[in-house]
Protein backbone atom coordinates (compact mmCIF):
# COMPACT_ATOMS: atom_id res chain seq x y z
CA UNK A 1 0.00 0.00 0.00
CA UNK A 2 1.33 3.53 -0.90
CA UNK A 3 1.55 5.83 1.69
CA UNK A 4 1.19 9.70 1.14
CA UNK A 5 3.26 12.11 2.80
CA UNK A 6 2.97 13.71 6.10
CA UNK A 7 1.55 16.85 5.99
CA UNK A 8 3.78 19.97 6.44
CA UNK A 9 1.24 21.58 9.13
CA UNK A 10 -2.25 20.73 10.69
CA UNK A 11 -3.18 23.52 8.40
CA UNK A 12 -2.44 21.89 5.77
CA UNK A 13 -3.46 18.73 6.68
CA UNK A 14 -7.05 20.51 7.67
CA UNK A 15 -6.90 22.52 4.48
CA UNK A 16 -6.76 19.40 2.41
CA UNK A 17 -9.06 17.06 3.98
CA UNK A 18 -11.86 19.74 3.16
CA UNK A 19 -11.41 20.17 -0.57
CA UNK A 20 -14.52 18.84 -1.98
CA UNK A 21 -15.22 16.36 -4.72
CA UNK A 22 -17.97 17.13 -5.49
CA UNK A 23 -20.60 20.40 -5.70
CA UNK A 24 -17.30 22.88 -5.81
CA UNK A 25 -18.83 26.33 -6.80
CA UNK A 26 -17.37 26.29 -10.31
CA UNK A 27 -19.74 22.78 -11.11
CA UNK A 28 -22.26 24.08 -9.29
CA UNK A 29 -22.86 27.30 -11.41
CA UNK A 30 -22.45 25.13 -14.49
CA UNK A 31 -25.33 22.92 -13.57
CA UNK A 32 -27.39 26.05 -12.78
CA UNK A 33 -26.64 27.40 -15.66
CA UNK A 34 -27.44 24.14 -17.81
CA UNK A 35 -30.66 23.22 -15.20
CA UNK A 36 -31.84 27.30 -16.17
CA UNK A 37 -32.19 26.05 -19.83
CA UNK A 38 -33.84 23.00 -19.57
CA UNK A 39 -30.80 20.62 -19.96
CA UNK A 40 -31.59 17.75 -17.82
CA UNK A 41 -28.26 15.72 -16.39
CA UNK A 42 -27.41 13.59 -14.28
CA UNK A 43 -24.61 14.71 -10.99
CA UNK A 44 -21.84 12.88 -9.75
CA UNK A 45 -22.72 9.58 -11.93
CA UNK A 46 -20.11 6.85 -11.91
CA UNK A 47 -19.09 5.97 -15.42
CA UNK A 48 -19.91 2.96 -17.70
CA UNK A 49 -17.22 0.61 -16.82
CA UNK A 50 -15.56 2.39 -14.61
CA UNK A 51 -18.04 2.38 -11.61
CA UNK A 52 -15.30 4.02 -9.42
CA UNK A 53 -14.64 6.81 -11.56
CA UNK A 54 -17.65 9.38 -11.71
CA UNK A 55 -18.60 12.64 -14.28
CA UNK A 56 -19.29 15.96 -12.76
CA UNK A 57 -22.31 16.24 -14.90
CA UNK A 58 -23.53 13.29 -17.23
CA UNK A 59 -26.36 12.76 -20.04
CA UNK A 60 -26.71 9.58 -20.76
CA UNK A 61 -28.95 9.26 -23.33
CA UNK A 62 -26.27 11.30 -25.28
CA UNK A 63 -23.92 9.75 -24.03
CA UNK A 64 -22.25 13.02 -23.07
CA UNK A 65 -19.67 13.48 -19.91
CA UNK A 66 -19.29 16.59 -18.44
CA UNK A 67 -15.94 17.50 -16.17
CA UNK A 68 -15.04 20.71 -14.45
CA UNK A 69 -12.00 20.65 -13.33
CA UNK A 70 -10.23 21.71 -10.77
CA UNK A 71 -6.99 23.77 -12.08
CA UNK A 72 -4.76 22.23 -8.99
CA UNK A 73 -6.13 19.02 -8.80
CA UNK A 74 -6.27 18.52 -13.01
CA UNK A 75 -2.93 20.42 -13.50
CA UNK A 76 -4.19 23.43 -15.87
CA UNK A 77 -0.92 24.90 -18.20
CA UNK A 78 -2.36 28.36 -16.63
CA UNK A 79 -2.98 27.90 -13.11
CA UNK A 80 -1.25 24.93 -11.68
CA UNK A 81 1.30 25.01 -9.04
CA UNK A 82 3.24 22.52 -7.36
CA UNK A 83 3.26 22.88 -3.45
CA UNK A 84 6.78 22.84 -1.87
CA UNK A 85 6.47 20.74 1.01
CA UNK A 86 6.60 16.72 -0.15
CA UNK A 87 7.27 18.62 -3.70
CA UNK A 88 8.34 14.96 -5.23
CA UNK A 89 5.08 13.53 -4.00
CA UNK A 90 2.90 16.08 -5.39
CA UNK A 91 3.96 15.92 -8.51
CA UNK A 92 3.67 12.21 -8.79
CA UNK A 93 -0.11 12.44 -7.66
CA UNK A 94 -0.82 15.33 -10.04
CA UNK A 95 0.73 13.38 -12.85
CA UNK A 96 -0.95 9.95 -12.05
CA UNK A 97 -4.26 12.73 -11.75
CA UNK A 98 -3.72 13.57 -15.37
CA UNK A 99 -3.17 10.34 -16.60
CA UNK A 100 -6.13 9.03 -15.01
CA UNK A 101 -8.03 12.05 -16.94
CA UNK A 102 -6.55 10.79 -20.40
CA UNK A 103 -7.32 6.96 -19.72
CA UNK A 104 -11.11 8.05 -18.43
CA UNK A 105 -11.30 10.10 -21.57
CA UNK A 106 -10.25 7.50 -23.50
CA UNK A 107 -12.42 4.58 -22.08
CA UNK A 108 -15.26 6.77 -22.72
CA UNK A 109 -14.66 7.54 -26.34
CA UNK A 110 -13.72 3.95 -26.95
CA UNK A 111 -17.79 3.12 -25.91
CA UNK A 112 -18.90 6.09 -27.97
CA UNK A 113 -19.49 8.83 -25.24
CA UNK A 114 -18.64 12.42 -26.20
CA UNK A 115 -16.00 13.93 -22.95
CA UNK A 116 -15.89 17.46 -22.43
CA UNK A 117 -13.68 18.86 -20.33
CA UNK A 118 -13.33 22.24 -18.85
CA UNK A 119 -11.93 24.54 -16.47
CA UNK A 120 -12.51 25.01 -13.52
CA UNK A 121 -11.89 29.31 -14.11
CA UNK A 122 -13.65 28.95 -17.41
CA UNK A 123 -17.15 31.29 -17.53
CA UNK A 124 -20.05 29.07 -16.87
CA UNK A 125 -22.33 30.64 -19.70
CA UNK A 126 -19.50 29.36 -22.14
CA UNK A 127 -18.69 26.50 -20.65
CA UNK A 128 -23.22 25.46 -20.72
CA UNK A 129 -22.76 27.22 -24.61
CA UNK A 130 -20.73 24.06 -25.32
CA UNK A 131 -22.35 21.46 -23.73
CA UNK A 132 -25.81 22.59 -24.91
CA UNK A 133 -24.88 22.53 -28.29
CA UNK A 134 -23.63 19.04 -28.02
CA UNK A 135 -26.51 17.24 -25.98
CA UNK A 136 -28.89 19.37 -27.77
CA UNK A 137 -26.71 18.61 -31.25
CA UNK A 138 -26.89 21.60 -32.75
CA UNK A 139 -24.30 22.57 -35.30
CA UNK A 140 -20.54 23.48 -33.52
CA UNK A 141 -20.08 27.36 -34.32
């Protein structure tokens, strides 16, 4: 069994063992914003073979998956960071993070599903512009 490292500070160690998984503000204006226009969806759903791994948002008769997220966790080119304490560590777990994104994202396609991903900073009203006009299949623009 792989142990992770010992945190730096009880703030830390507090800090961390809060971050949600689920409902973070940036999904939760999404689904607003795609519940305000009638898209229907399902939260939180775990995947189709891959019952431990779960889609923010998901529309399965579409076979649509929708992730936001999280530029730390997810390692986003604009806003990730690498914290200094257990430095090594950290970036092992981000990278195994990111290639558990790509193998997800490939599973998915490989059944026929349609994966979009986006940012956790990204504006919500784009970020529902693009998933509406994919479970609604409208032409891209």
């Amino acid at each position: 069994m792989t142990v992770g490292p010992v945190p730096s500070s009880e703030g830390v160690s507090l800090r961390m063992s809060r971050a949600r998984r689920r409902d973070t503000e940036p999904e939760m204006l999404v689904r607003r914003e795609a519940f305000r226009r009638g898209l229907r969806y399902r939260v939180d759903a775990p995947l189709p073979g891959m019952p431990r791994r779960r889609a923010d948002m998901v529309f399965p008769g579409r076979k649509v998956a929708v992730f936001v997220d999280g530029c730390f966790w997810h390692s986003c080119p604009e806003h990730t960071s690498i914290p200094r304490a257990n430095r090594e560590w950290w970036m092992a777990k981000l990278r195994r993070n990111t290639e558990r994104d790509r193998e997800t994202d490939a599973h998915l396609r490989a059944l026929g599903w349609t994966v979009l991903r986006f940012w956790e900073h990204e504006e919500p009203v784009a970020v529902v512009d693009s998933v509406e006009r994919i479970v609604r299949g409208h032409a891209s623009s």
